[in-house]
PDB file of N, CA and C in Angstrom:
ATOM      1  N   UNK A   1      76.708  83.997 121.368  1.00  0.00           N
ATOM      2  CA  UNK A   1      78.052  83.451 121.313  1.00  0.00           C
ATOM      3  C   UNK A   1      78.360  82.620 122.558  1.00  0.00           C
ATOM      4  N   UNK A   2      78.331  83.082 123.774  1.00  0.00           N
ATOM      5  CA  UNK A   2      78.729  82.121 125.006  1.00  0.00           C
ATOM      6  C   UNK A   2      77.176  82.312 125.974  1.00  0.00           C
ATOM      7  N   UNK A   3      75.961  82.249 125.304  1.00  0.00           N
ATOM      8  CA  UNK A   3      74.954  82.392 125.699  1.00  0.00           C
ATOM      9  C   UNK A   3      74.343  81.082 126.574  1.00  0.00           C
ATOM     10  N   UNK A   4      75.081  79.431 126.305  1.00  0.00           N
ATOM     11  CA  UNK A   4      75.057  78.417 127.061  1.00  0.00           C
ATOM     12  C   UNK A   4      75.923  78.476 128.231  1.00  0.00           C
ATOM     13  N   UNK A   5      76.703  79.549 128.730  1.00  0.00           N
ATOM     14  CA  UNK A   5      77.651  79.817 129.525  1.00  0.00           C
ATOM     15  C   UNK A   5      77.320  80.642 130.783  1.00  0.00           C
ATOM     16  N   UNK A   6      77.671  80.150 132.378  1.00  0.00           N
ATOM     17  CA  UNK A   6      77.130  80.984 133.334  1.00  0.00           C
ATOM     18  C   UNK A   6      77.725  82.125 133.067  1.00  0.00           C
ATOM     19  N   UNK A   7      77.349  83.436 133.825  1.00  0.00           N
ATOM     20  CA  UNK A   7      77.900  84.589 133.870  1.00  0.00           C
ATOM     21  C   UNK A   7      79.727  84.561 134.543  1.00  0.00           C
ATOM     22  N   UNK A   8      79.531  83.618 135.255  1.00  0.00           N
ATOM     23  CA  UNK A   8      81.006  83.371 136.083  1.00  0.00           C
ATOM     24  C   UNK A   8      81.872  82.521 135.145  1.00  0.00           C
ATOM     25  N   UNK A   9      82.684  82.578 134.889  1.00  0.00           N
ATOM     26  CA  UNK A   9      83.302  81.200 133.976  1.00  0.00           C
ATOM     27  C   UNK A   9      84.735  80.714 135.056  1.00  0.00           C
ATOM     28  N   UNK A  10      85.047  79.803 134.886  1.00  0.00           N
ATOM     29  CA  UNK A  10      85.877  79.071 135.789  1.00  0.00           C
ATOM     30  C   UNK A  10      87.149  78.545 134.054  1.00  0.00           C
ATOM     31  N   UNK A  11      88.421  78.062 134.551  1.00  0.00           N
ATOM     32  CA  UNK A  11      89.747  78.038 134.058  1.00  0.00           C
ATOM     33  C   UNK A  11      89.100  76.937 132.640  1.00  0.00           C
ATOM     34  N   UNK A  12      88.622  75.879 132.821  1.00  0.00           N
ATOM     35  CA  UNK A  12      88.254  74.808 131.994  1.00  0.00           C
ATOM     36  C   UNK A  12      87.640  75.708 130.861  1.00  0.00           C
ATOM     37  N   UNK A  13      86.311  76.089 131.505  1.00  0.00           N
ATOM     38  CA  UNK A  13      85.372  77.159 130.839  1.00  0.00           C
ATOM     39  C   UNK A  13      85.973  78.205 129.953  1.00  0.00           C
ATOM     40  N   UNK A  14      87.314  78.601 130.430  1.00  0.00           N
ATOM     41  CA  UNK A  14      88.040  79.120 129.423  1.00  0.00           C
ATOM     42  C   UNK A  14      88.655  78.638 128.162  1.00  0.00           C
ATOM     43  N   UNK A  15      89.025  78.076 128.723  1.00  0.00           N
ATOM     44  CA  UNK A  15      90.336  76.803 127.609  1.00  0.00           C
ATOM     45  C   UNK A  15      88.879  76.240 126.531  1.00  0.00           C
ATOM     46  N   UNK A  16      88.219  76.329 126.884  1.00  0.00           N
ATOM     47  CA  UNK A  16      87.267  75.698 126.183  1.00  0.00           C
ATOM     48  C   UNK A  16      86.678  76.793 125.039  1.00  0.00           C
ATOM     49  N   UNK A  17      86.137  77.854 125.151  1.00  0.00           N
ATOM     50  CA  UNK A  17      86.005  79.110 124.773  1.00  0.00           C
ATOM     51  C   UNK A  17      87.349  79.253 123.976  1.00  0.00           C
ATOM     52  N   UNK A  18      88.525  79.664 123.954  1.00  0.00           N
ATOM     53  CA  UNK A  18      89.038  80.093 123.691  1.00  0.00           C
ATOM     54  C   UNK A  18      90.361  78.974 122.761  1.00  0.00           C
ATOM     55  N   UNK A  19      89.919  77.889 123.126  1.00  0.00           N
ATOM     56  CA  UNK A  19      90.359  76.710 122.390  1.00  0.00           C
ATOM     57  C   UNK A  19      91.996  76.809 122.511  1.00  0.00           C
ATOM     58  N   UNK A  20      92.132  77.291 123.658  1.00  0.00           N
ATOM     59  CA  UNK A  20      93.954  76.925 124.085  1.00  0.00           C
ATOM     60  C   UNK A  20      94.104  75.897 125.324  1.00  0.00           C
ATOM     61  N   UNK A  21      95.367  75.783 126.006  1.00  0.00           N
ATOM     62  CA  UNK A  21      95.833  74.925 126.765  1.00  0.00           C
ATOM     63  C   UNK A  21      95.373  75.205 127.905  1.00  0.00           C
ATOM     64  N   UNK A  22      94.998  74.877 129.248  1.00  0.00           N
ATOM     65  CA  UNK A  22      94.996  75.343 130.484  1.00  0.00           C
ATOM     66  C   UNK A  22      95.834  76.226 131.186  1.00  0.00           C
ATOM     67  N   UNK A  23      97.315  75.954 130.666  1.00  0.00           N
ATOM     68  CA  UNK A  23      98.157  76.530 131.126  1.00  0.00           C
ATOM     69  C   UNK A  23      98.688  77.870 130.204  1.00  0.00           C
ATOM     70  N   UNK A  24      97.810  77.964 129.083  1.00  0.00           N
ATOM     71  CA  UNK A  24      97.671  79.243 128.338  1.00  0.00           C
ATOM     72  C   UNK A  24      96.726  80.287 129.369  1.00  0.00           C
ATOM     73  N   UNK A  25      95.196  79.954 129.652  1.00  0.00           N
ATOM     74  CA  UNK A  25      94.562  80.410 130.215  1.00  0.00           C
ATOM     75  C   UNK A  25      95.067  80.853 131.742  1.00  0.00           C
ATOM     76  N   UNK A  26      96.114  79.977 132.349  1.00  0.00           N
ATOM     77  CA  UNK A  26      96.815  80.811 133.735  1.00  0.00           C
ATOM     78  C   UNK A  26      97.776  81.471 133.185  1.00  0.00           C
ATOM     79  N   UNK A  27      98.527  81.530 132.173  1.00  0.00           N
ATOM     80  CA  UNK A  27      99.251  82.567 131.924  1.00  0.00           C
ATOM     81  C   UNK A  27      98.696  84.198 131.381  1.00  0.00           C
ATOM     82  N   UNK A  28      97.959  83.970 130.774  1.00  0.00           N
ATOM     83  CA  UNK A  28      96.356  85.483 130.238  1.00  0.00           C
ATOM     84  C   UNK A  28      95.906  85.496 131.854  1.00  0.00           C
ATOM     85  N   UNK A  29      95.585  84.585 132.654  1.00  0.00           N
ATOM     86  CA  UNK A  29      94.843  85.485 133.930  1.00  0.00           C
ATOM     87  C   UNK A  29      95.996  85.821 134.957  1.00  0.00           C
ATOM     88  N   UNK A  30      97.483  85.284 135.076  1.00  0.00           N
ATOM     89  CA  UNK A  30      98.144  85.814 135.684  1.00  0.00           C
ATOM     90  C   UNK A  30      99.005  87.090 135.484  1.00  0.00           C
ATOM     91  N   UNK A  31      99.183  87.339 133.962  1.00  0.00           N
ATOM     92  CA  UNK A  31      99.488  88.462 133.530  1.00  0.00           C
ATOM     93  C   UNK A  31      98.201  89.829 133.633  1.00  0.00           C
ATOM     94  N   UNK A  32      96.825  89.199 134.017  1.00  0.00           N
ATOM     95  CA  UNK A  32      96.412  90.327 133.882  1.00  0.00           C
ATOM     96  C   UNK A  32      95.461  90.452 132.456  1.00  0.00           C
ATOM     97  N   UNK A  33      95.779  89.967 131.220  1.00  0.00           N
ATOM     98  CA  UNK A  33      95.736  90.271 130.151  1.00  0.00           C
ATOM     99  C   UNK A  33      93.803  89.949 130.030  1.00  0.00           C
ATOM    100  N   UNK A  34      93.792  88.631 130.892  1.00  0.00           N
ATOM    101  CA  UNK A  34      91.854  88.564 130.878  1.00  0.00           C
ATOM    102  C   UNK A  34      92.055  88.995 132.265  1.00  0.00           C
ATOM    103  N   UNK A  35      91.360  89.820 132.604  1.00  0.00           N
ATOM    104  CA  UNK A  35      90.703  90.676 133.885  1.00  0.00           C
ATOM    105  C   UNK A  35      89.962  89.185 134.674  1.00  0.00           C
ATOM    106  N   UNK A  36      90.304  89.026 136.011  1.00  0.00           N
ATOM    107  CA  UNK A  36      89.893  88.211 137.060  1.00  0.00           C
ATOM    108  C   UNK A  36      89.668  88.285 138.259  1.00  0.00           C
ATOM    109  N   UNK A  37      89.271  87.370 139.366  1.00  0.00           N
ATOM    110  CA  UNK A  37      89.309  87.280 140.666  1.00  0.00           C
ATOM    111  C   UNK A  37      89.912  86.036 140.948  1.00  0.00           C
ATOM    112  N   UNK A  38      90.488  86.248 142.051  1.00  0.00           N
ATOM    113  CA  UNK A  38      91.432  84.880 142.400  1.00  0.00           C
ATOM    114  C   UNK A  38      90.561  84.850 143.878  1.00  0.00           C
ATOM    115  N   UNK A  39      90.511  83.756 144.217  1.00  0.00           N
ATOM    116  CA  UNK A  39      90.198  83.295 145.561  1.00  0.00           C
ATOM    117  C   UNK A  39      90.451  82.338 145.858  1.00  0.00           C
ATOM    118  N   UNK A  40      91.623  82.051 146.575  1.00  0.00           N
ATOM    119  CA  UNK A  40      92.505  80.926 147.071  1.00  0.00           C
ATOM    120  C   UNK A  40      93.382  80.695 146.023  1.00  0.00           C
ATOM    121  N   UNK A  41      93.224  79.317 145.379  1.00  0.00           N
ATOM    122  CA  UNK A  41      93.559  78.912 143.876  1.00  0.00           C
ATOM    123  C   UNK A  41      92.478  78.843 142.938  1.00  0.00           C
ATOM    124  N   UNK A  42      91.512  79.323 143.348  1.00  0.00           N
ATOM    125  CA  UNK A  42      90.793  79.302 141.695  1.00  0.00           C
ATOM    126  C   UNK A  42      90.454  80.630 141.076  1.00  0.00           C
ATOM    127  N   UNK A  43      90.558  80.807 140.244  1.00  0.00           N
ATOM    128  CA  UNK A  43      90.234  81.955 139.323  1.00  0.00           C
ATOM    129  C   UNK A  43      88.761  81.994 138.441  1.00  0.00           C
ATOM    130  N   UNK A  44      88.211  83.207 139.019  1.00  0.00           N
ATOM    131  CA  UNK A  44      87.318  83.381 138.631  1.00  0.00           C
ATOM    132  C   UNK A  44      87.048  84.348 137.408  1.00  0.00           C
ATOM    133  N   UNK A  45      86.273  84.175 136.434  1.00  0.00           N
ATOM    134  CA  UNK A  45      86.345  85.495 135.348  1.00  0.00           C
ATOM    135  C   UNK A  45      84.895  85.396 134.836  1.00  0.00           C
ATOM    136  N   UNK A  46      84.532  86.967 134.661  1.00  0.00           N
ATOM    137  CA  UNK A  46      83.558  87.123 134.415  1.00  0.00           C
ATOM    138  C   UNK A  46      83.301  87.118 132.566  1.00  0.00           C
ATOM    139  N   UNK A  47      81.846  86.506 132.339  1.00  0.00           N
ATOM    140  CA  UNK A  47      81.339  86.559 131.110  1.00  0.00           C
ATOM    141  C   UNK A  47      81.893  87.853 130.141  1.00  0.00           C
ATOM    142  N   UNK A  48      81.545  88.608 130.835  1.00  0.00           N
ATOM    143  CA  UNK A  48      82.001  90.443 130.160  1.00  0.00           C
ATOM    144  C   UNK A  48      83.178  90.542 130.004  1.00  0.00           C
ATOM    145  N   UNK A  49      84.173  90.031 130.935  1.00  0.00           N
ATOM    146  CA  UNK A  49      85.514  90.482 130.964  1.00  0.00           C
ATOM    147  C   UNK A  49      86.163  89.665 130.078  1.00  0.00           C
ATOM    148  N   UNK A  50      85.776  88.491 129.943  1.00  0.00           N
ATOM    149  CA  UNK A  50      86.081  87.356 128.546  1.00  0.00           C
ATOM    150  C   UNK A  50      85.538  87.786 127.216  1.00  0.00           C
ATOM    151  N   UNK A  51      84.460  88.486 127.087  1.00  0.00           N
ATOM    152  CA  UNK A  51      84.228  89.125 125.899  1.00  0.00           C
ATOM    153  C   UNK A  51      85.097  90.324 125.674  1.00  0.00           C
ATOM    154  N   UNK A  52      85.263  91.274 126.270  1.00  0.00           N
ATOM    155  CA  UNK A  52      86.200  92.489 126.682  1.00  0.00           C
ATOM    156  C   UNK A  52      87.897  91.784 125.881  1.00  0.00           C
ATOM    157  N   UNK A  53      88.202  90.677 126.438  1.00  0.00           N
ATOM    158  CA  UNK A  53      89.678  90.180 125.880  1.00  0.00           C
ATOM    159  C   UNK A  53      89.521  89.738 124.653  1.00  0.00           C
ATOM    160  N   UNK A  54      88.739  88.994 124.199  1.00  0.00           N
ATOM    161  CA  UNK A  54      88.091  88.756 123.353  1.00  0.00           C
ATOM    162  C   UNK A  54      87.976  89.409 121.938  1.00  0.00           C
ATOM    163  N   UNK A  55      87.460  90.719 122.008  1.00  0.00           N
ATOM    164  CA  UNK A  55      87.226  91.679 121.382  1.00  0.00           C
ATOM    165  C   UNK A  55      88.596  92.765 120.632  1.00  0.00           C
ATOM    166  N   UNK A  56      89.279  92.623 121.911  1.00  0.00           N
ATOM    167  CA  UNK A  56      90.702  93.617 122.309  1.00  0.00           C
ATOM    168  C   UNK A  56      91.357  92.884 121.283  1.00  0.00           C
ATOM    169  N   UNK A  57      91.472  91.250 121.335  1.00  0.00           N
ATOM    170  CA  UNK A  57      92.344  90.707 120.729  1.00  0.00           C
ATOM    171  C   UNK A  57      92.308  90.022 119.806  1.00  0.00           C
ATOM    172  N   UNK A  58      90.833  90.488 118.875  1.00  0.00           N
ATOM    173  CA  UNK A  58      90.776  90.666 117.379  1.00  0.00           C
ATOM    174  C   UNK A  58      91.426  91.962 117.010  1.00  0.00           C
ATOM    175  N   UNK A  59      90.885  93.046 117.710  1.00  0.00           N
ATOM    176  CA  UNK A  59      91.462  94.154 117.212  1.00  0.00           C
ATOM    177  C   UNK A  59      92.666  93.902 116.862  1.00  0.00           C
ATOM    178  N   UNK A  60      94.049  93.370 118.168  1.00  0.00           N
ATOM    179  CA  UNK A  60      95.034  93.568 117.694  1.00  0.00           C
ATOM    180  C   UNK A  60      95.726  92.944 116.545  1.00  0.00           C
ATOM    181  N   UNK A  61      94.841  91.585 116.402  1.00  0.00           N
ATOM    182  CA  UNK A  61      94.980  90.986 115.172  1.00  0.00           C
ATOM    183  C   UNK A  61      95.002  91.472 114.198  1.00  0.00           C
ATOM    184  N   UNK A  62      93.493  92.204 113.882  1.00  0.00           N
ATOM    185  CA  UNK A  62      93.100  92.276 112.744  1.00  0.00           C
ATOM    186  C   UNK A  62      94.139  93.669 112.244  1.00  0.00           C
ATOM    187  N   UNK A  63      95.053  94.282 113.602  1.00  0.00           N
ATOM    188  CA  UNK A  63      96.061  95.727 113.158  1.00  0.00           C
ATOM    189  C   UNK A  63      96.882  94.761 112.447  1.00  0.00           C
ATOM    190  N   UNK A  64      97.397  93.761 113.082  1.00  0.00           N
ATOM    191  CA  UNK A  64      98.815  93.049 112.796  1.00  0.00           C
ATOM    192  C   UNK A  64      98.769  92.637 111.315  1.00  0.00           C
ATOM    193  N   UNK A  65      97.554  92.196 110.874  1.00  0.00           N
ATOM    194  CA  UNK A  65      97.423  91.369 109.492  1.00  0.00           C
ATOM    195  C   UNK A  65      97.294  92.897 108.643  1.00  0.00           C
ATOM    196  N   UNK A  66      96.871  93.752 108.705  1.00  0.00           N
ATOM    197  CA  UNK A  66      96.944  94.795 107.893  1.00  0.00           C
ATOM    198  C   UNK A  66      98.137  95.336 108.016  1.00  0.00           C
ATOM    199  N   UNK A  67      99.367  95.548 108.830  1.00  0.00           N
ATOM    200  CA  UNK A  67     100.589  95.909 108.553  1.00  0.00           C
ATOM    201  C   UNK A  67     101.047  94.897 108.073  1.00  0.00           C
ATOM    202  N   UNK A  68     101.181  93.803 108.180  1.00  0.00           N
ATOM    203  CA  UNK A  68     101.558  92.455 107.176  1.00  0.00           C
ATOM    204  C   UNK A  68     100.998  92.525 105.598  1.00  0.00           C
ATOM    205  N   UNK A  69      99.563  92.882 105.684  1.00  0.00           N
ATOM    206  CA  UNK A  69      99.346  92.846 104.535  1.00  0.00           C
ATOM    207  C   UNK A  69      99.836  94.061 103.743  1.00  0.00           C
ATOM    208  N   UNK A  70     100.363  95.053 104.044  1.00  0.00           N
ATOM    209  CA  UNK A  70     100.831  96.505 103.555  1.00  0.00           C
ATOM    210  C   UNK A  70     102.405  96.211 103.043  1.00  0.00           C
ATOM    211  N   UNK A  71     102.825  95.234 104.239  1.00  0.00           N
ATOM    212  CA  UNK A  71     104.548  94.956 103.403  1.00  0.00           C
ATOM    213  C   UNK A  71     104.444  93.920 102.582  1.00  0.00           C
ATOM    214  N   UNK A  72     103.534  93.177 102.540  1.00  0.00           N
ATOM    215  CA  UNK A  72     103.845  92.408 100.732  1.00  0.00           C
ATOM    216  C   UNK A  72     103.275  93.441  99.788  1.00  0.00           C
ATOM    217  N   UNK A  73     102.284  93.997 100.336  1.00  0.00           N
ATOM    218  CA  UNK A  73     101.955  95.027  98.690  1.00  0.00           C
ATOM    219  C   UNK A  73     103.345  95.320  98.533  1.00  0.00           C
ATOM    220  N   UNK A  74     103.926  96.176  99.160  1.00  0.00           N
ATOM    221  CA  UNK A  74     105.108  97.143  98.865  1.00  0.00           C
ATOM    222  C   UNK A  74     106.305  96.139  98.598  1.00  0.00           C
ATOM    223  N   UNK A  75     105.938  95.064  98.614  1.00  0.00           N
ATOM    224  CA  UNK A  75     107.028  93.795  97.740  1.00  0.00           C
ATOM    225  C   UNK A  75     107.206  93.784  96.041  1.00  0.00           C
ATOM    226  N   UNK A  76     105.754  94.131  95.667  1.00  0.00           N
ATOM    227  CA  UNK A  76     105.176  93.869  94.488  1.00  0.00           C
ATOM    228  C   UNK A  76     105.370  95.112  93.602  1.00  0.00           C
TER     229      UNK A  76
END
């Protein structure tokens, strides 16, 4: 999956991966939400810890679409 990718990934490297804005990707590493290192102004994130968010946030998806999908059954 991100096997053309160094182990370190840098902010671009994200946005790119994850196919959002730049300023999506400083809002996920300033909240915390992707696990990082900051040094000075650049943010560093590791390969693992981008798979780790990654992963987390299918899960929560894939909860959200199954309680969605449970209240239209119960429409019908």
């Amino acid at each position: 999956m991100l096997e053309k990718y160094p182990d370190i990934l840098k902010v671009p490297e994200i946005s790119q991966i994850l196919r959002i804005g730049i300023q999506k990707v400083y809002k996920l590493l300033k909240s915390g939400e992707i696990k990082n290192k900051k040094i000075g102004n650049l943010y560093f994130i590791s390969k693992e810890d981008l798979i780790k968010y990654i992963r987390g946030n299918k899960t929560k998806n894939s909860s959200s679409l199954s309680i969605k999908e449970k209240r239209d059954e119960s429409k019908i």
